[in-house]
Protein backbone atom coordinates (compact mmCIF):
# COMPACT_ATOMS: atom_id res chain seq x y z
CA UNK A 1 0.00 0.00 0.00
CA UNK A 2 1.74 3.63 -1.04
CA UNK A 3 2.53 5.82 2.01
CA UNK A 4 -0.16 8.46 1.86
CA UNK A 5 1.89 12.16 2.26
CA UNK A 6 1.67 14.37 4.33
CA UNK A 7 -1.56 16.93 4.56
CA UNK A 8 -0.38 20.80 3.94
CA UNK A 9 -1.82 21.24 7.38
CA UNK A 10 1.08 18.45 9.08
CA UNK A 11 3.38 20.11 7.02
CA UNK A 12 2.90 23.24 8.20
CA UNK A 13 2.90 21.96 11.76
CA UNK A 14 5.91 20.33 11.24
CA UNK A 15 7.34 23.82 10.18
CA UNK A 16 6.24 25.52 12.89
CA UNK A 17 7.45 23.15 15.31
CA UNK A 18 11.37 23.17 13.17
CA UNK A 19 11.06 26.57 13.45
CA UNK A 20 10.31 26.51 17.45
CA UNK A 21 12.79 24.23 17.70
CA UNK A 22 15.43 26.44 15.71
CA UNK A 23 14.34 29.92 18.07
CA UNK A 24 15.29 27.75 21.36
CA UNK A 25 18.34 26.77 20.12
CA UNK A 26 19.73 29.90 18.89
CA UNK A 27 18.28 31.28 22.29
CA UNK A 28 14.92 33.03 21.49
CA UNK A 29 12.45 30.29 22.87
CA UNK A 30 9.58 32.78 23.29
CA UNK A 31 9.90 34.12 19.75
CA UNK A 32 10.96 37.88 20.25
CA UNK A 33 13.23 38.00 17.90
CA UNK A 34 11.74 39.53 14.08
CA UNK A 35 12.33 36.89 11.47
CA UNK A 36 15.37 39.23 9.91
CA UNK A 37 16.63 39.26 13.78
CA UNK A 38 16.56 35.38 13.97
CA UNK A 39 18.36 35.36 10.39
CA UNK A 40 21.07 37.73 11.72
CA UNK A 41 21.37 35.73 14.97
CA UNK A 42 21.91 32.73 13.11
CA UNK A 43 24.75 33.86 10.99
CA UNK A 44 26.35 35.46 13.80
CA UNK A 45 26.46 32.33 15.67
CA UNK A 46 27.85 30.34 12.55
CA UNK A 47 30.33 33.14 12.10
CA UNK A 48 31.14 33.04 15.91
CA UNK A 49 31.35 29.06 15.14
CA UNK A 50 33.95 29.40 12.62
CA UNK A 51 36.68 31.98 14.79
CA UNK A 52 35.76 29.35 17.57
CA UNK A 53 37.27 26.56 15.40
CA UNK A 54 40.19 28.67 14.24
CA UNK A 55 41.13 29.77 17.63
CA UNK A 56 40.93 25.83 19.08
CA UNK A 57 43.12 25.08 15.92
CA UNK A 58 45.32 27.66 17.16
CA UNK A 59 45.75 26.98 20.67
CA UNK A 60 46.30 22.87 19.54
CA UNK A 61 49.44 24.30 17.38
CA UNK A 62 50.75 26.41 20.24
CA UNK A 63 50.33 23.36 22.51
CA UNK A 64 52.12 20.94 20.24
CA UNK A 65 54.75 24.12 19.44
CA UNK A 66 55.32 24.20 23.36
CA UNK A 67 55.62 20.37 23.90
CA UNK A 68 58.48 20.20 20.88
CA UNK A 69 59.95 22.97 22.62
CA UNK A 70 60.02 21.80 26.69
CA UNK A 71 61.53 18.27 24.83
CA UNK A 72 64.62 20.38 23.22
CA UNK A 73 64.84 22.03 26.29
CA UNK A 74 65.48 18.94 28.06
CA UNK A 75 67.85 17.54 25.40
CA UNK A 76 69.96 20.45 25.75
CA UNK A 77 69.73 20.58 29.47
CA UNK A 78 70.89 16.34 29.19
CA UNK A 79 73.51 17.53 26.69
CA UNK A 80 75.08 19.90 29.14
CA UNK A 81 75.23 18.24 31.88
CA UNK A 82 76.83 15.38 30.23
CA UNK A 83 79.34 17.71 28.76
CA UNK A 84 79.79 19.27 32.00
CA UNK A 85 80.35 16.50 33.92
C-alpha cells in the first residue's frame, strides 16, 4: 500500500514546530526575535562558530609548538650536563 503524504496542514505543523525548535536553540524560545533578527542571529552564531574553530586550531598548534619545545629544552639541558660533567 503507497505511504499516503503528508496533509499541507502536518506540514505546516511540522514547520512551525522546526522553526520553534530552531528559536530555542539559537536562544529566542519565546519568539521575540523579528524573522530578519533570527536570520542575523543565526549567521552570527555560525560566524562566531567558525573563529571558535580557528582559535581551538590555534591553541592545539601552540600546545604541540610548546611540547616540541620543553623536549629540546630537556635535550639540551641532558647535553650539558653530560658535557659538564
Amino acid at each position: 500500500m503507497p505511504k499516503k503524504s503528508p496533509s499541507k496542514t502536518d506540514r505546516q505543523s511540522a514547520l512551525l514546530g522546526l522553526l520553534a525548535d530552531i528559536r530555542a536553540a539559537v536562544g529566542d524560545p519565546t519568539g521575540n526575535l523579528m524573522q530578519d533578527e533570527l536570520v542575523d542571529r543565526c549567521r552570527k552564531l555560525r560566524a562566531d562558530n567558525e573563529l571558535l574553530s580557528a582559535a581551538n586550531a590555534d591553541t592545539k598548534r601552540i600546545a604541540e609548538q610548546r611540547n616540541r619545545m620543553e623536549s629540546a629544552l630537556k635535550k639540551i639541558a641532558w647535553i650539558a650536563r653530560t658535557v659538564l660533567q
